[in-house]
N, C-alpha and C. Protein backbone atom coordinates (compact mmCIF):
# COMPACT_ATOMS: atom_id res chain seq x y z
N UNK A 1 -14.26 90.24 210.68
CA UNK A 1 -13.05 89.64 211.20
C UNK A 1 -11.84 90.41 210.66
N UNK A 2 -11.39 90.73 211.62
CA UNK A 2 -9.70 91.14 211.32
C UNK A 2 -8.76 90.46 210.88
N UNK A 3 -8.29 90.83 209.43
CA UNK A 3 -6.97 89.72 208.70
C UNK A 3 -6.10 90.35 209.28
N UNK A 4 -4.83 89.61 209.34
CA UNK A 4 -3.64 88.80 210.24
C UNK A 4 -2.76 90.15 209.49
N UNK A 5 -2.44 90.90 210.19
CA UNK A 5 -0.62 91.53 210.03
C UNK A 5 0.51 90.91 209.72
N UNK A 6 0.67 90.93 208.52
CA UNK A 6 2.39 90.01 208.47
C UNK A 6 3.74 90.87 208.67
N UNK A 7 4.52 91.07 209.54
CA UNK A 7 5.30 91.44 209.88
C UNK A 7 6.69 91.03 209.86
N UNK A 8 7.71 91.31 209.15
CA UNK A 8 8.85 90.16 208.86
C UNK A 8 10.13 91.32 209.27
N UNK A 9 11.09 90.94 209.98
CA UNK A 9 12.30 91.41 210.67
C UNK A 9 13.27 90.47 209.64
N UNK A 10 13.76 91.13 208.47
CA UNK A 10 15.00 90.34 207.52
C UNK A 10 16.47 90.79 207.80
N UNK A 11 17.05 90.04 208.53
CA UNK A 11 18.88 91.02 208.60
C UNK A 11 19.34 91.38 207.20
N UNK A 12 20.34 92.39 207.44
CA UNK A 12 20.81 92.94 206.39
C UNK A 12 22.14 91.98 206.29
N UNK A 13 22.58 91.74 205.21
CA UNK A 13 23.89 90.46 205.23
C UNK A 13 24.23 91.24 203.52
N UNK A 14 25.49 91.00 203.38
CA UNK A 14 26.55 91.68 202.34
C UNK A 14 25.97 90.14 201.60
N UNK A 15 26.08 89.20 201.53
CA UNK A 15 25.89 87.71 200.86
C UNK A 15 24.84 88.33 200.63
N UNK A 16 23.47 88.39 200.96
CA UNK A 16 22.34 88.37 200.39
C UNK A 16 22.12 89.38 199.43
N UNK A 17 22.28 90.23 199.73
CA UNK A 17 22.23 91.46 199.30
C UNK A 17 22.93 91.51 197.56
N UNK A 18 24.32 90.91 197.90
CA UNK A 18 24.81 90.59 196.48
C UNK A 18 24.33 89.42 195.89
N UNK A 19 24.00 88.38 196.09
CA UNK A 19 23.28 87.40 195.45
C UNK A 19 21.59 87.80 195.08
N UNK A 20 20.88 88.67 195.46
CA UNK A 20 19.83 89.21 195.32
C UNK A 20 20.47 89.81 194.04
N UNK A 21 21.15 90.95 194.31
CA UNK A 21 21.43 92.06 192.95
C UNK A 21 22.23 91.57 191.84
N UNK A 22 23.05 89.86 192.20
CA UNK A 22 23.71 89.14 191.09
C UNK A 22 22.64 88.50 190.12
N UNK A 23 21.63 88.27 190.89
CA UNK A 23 20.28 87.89 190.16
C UNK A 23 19.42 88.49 189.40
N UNK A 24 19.06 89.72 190.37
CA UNK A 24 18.34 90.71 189.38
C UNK A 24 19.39 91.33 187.79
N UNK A 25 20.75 91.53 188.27
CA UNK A 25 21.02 91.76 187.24
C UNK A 25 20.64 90.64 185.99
N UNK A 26 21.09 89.61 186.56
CA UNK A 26 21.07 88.67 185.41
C UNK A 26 19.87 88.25 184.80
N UNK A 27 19.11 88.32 185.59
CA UNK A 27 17.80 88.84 184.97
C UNK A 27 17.15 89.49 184.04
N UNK A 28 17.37 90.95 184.43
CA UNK A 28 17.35 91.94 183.76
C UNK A 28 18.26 91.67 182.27
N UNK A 29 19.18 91.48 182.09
CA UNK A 29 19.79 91.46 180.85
C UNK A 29 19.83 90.09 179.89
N UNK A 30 19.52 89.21 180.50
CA UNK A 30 19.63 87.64 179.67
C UNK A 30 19.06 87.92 178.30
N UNK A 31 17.55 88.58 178.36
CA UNK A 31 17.15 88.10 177.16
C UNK A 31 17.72 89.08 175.87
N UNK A 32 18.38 90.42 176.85
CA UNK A 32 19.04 91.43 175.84
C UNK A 32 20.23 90.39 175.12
N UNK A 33 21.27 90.07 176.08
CA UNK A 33 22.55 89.66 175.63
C UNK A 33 22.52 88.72 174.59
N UNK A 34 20.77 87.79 175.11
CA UNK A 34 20.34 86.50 174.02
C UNK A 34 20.26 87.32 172.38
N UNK A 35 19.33 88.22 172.48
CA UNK A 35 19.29 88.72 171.34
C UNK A 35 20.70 89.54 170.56
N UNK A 36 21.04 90.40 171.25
CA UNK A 36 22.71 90.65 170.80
C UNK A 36 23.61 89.58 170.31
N UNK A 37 23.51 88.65 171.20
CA UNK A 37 23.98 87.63 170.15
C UNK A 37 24.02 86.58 168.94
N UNK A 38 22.37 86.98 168.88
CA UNK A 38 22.07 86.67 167.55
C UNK A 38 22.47 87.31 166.33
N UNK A 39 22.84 88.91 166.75
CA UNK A 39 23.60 89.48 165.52
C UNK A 39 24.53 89.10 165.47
N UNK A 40 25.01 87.90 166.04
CA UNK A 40 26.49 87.24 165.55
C UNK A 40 25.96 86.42 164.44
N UNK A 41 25.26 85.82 164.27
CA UNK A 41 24.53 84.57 163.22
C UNK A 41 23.90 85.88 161.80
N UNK A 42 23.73 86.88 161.80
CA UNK A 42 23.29 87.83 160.81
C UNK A 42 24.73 88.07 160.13
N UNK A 43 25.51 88.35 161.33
CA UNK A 43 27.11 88.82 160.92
C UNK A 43 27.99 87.70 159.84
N UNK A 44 27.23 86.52 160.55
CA UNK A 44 28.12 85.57 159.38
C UNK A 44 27.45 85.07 158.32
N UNK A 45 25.79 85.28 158.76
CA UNK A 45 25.32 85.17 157.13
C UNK A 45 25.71 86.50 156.26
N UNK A 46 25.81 87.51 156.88
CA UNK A 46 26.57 88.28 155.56
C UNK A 46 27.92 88.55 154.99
N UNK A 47 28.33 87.65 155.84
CA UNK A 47 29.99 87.66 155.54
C UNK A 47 30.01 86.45 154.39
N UNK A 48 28.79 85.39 154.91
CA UNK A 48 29.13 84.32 153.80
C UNK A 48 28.45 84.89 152.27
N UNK A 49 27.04 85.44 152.27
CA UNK A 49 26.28 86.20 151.51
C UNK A 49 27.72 87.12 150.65
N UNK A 50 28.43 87.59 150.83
CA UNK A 50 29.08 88.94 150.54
C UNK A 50 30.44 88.30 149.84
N UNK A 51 31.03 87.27 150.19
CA UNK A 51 31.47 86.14 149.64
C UNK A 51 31.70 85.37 148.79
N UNK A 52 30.25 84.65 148.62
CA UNK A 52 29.48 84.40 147.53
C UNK A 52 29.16 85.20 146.11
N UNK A 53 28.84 86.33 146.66
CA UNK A 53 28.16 87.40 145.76
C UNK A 53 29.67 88.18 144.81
N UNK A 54 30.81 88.62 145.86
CA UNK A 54 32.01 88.72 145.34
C UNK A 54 32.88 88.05 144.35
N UNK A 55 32.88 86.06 144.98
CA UNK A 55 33.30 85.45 143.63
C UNK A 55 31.87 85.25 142.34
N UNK A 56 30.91 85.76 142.85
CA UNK A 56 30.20 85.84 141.31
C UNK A 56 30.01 86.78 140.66
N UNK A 57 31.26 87.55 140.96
CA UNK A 57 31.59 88.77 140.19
C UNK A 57 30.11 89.92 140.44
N UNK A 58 29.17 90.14 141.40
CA UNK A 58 28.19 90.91 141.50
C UNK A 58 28.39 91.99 142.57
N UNK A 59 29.06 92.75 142.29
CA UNK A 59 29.36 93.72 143.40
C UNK A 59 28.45 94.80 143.77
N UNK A 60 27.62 94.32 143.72
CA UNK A 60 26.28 95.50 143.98
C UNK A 60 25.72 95.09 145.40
N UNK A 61 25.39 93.42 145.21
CA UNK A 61 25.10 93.01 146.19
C UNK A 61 26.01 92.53 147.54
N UNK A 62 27.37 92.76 146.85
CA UNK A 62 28.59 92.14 147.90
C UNK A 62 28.89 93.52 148.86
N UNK A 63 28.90 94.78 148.53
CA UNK A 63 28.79 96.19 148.97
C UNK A 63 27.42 96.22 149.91
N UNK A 64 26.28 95.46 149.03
CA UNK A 64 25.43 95.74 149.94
C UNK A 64 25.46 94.57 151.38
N UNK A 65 25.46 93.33 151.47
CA UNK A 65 25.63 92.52 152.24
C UNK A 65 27.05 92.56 152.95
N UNK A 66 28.20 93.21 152.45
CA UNK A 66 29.17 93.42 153.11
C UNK A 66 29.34 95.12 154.33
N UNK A 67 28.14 96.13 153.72
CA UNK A 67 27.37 97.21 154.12
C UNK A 67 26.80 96.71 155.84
N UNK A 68 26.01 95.79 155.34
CA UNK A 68 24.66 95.59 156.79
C UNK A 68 25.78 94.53 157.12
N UNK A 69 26.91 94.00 157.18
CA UNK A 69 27.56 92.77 158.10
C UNK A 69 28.30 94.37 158.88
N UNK A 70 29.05 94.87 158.29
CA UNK A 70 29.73 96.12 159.34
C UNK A 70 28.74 96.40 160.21
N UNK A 71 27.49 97.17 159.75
CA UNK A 71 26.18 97.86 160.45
C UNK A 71 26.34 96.78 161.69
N UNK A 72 26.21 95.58 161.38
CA UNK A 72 25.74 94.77 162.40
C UNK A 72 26.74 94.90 163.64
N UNK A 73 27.58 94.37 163.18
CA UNK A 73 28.94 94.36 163.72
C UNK A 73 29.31 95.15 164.60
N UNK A 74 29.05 96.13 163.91
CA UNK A 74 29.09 97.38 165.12
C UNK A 74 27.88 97.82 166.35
N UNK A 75 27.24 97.37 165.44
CA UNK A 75 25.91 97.34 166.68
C UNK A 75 26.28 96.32 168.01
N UNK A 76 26.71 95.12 167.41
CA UNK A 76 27.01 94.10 168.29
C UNK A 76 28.21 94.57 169.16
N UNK A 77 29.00 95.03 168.73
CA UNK A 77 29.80 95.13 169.79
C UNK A 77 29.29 96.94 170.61
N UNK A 78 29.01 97.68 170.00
CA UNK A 78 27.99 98.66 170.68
C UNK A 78 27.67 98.24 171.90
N UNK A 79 26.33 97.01 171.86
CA UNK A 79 25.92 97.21 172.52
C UNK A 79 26.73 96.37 173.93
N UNK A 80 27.64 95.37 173.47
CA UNK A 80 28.55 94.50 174.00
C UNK A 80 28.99 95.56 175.56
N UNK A 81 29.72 96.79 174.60
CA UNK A 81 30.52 97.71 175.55
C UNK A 81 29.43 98.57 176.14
N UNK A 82 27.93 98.71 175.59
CA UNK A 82 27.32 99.60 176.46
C UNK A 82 27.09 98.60 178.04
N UNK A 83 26.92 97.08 177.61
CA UNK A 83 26.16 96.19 178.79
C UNK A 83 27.67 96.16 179.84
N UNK A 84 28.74 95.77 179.25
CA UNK A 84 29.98 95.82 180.16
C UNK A 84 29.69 97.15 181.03
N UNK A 85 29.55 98.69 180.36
CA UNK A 85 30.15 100.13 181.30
C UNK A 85 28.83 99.92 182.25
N UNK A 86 27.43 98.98 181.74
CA UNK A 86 26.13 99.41 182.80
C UNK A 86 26.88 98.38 183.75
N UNK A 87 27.34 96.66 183.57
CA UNK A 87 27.65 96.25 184.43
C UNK A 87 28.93 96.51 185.78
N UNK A 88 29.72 97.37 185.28
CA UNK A 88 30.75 98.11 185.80
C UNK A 88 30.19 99.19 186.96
N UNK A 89 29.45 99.44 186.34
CA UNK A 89 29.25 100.83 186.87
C UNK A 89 28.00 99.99 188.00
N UNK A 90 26.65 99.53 187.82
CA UNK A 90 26.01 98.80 188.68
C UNK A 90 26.68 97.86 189.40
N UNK A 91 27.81 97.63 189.54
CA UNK A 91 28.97 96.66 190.47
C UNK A 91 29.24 98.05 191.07
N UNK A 92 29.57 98.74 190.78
CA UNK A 92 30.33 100.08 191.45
C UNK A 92 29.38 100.41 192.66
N UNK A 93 27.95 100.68 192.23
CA UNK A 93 26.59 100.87 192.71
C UNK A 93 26.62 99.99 194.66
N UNK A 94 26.35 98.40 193.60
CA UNK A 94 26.70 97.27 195.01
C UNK A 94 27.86 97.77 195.73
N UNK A 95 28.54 97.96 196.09
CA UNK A 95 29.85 98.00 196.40
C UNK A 95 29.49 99.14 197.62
N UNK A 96 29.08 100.25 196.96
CA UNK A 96 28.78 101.43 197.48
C UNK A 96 27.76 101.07 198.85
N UNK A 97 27.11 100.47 198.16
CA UNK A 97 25.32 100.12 198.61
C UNK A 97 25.97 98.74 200.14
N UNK A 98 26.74 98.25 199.96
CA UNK A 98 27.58 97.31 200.64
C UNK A 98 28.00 97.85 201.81
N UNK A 99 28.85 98.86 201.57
CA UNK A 99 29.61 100.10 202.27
C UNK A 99 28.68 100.62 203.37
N UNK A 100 27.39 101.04 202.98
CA UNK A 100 26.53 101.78 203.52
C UNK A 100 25.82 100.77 204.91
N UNK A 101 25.36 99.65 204.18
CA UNK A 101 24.85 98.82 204.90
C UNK A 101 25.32 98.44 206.02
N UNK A 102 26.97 98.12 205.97
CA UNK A 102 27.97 97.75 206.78
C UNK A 102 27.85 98.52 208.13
N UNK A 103 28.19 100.21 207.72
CA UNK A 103 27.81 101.18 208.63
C UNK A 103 26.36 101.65 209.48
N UNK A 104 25.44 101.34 208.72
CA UNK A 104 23.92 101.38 209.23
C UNK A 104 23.35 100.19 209.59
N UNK A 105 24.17 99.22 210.01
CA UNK A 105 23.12 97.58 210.00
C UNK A 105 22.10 97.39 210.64
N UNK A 106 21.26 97.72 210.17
CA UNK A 106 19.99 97.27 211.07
C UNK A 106 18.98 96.81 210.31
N UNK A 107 17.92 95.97 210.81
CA UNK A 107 17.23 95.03 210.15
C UNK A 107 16.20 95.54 208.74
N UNK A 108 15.58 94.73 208.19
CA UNK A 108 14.88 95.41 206.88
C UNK A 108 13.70 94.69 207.45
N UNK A 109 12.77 95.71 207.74
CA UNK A 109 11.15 95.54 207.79
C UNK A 109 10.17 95.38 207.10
N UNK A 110 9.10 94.10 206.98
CA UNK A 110 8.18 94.14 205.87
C UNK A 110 7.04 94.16 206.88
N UNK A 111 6.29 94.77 206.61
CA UNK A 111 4.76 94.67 206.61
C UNK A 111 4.08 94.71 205.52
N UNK A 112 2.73 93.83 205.88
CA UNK A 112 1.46 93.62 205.04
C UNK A 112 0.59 93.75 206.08
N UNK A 113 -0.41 94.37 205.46
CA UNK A 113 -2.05 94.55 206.54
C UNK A 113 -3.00 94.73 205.50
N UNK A 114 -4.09 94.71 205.81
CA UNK A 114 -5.03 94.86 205.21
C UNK A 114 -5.65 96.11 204.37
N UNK A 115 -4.78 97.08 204.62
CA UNK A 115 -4.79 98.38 203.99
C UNK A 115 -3.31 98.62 203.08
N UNK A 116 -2.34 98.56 203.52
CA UNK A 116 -1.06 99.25 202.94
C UNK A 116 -0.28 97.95 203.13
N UNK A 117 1.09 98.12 202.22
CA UNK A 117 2.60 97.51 202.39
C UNK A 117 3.41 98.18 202.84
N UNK A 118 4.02 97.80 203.74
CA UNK A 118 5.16 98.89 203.89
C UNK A 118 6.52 97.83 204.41
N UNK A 119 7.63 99.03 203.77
CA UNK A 119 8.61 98.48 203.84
C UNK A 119 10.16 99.57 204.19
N UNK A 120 11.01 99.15 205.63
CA UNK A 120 11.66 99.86 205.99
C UNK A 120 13.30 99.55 206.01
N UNK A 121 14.20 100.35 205.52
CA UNK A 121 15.50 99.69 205.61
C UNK A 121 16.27 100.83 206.39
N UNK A 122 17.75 100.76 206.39
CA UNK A 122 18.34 101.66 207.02
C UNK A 122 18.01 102.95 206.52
N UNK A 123 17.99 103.18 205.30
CA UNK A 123 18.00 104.48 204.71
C UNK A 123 16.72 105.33 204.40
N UNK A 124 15.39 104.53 204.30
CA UNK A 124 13.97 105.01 203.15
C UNK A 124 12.87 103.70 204.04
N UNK A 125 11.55 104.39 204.48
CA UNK A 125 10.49 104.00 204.67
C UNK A 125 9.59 104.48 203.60
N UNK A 126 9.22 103.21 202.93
CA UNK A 126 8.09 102.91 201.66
C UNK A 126 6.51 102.43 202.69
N UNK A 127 5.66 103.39 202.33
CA UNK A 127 4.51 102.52 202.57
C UNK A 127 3.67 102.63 201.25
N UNK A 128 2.79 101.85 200.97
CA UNK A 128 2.04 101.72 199.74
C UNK A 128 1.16 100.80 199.69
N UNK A 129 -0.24 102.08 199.07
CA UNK A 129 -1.84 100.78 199.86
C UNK A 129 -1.66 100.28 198.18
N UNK A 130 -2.63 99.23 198.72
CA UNK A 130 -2.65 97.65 198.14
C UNK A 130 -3.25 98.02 196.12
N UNK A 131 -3.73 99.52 196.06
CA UNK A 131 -3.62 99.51 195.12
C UNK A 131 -2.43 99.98 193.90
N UNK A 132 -1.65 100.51 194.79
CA UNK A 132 -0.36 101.32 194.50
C UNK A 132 0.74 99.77 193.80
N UNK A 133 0.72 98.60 194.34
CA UNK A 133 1.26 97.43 194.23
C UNK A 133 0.84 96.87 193.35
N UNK A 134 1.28 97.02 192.12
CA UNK A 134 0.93 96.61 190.45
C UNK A 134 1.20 94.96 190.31
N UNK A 135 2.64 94.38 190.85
CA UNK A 135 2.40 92.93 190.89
C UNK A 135 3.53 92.28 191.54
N UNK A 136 3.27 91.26 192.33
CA UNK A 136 4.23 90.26 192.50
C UNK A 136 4.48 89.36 191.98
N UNK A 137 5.69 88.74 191.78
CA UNK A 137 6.73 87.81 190.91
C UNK A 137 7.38 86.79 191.98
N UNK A 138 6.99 85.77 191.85
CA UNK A 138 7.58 84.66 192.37
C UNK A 138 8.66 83.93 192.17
N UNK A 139 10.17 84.01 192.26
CA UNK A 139 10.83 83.40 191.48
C UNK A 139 11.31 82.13 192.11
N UNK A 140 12.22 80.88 192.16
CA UNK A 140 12.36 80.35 192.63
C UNK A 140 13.07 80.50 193.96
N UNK A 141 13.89 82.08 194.09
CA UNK A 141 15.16 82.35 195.36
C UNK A 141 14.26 83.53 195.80
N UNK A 142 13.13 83.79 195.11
CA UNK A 142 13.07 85.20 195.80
C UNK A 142 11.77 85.73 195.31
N UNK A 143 11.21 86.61 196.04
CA UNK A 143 9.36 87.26 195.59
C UNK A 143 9.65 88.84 195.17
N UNK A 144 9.60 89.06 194.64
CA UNK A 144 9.50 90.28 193.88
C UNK A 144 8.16 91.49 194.45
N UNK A 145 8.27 92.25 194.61
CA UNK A 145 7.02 93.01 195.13
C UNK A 145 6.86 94.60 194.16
N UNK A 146 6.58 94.74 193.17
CA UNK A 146 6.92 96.20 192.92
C UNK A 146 5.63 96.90 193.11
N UNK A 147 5.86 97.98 193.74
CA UNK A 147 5.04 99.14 193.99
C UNK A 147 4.93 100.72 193.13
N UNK A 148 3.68 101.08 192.71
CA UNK A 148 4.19 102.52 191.87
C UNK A 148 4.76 101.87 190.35
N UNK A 149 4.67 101.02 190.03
CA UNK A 149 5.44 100.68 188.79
C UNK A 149 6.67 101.18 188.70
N UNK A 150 7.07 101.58 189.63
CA UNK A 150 8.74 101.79 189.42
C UNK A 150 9.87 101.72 190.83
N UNK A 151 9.12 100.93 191.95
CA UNK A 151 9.98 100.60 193.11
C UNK A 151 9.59 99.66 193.26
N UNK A 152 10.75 98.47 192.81
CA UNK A 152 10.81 97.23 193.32
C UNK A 152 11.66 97.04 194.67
N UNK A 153 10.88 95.73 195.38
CA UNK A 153 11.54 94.84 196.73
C UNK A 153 11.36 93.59 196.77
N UNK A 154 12.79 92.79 197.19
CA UNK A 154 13.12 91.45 196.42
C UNK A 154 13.01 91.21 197.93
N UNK A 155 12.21 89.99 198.24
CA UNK A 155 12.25 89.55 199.59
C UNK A 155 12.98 87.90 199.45
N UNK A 156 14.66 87.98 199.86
CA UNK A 156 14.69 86.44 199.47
C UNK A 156 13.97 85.63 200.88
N UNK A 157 13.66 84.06 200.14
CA UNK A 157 12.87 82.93 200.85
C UNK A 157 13.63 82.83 201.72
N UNK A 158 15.19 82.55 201.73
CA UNK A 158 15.55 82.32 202.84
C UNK A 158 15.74 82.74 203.94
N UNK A 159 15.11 84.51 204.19
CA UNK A 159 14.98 84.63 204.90
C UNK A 159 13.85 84.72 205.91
N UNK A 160 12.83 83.66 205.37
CA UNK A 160 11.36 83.76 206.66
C UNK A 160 11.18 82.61 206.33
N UNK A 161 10.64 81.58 206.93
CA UNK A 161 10.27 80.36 207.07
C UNK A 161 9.20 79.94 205.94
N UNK A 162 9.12 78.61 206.06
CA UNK A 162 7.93 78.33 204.54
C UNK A 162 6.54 78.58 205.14
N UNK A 163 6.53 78.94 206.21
CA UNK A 163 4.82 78.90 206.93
C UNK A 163 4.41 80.69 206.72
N UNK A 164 5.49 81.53 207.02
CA UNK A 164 5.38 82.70 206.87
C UNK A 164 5.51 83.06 205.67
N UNK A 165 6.20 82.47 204.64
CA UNK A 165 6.40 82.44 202.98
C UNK A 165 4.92 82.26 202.25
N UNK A 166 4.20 81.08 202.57
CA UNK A 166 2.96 81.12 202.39
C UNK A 166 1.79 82.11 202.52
N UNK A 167 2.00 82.41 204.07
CA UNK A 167 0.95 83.52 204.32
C UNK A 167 1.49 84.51 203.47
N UNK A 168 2.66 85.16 203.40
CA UNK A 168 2.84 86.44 202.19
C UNK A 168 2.04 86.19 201.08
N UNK A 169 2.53 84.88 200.26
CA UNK A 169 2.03 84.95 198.91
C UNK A 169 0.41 85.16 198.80
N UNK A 170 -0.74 84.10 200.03
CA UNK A 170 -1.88 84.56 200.01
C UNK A 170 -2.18 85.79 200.27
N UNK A 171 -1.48 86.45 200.71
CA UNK A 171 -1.45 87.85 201.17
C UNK A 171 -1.31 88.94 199.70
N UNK A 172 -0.65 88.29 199.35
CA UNK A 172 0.00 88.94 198.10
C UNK A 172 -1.24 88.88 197.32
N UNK A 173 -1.54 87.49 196.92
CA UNK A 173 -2.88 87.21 195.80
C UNK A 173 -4.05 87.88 195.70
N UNK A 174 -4.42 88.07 196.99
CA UNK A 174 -5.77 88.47 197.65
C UNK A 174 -5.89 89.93 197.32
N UNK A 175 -4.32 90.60 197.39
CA UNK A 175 -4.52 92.17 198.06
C UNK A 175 -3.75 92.80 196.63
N UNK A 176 -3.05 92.10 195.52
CA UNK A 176 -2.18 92.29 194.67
C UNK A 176 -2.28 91.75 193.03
N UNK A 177 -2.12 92.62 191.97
CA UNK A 177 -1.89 91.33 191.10
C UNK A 177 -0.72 90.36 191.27
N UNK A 178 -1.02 88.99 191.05
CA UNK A 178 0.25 87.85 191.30
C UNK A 178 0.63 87.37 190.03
N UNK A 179 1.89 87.43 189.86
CA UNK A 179 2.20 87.08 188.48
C UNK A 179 3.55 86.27 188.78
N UNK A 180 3.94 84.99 188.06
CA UNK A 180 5.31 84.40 187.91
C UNK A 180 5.69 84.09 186.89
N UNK A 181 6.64 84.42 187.03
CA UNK A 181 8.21 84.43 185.67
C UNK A 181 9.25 83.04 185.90
């Protein structure tokens, strides 16, 4: 028996497109920024440490705990201004990517079959058999598909119905590793 072709026609829309990439960003960086900001809580235990150690007249250890609160400090805001110039500059990216779309609008193509994925937008046709597709990610707005371990495609829900949403994911399971975050 021949399994079913899933075939999906998604419009290209400036809204989706940025709410897709407002997501992935935020994604992508939460658990960095979480941890960066824990060197704020290191920063003030050594400010209080260094403090302490100063009115007890021990300046060995107030140099040293007043030493790793700078270190920190600077790391923290390091990395503060590296995440601002990536977010700047990946806004710059959208914008561009916005631009393009505007001028080329035409629909974004998914297929699934029983051999390959493939996937077509204005600019780049991806096809990739079912072993090339390392895993899908389910999130609550959107399915994740990455191929090659290094080309991801975010298919949001809202754009295919919950009957055709379904058949993907069995599609996905069967032919893919399935994984959710």
């Amino acid at each position: 028996m021949n399994e079913e072709i899933l075939i999906y026609n998604t419009p290209t829309s400036e809204e989706i497109l940025r709410k897709i990439h407002q997501h992935e960003l935020k994604r992508l960086w939460k658990d960095n920024l979480a941890k960066n900001n824990r060197n704020l809580i290191w920063i003030i235990f050594c400010v209080i440490f260094a403090t302490v150690t100063f009115i007890s007249s021990d300046y060995t250890f107030t140099s040293f705990f007043t030493g790793f609160g700078i270190a920190t400090l600077s790391s923290y805001f390091t990395y503060y201004f590296s995440y601002r110039k990536f977010r700047k500059k990946y806004l710059e990216i959208l914008e561009k990517e916005i631009s393009n779309q505007k001028l080329n609008s035409k629909d974004v193509i998914w297929e699934f079959t029983s051999t390959h994925f493939s996937f077509k937008n204005y600019k780049a046709e991806y096809k990739f058999i079912w072993s090339e597709v390392t895993y899908c990610i389910l999130d609550d707005k959107y399915l994740y598909i990455t191929a090659s371990s290094q080309v991801s495609f975010i298919l949001d829900k809202a754009n295919i119905n919950e009957e055709n949403l379904n058949k993907t994911i069995l599609y996905l399971e069967k032919h893919s590793r399935f994984e959710e975050i």
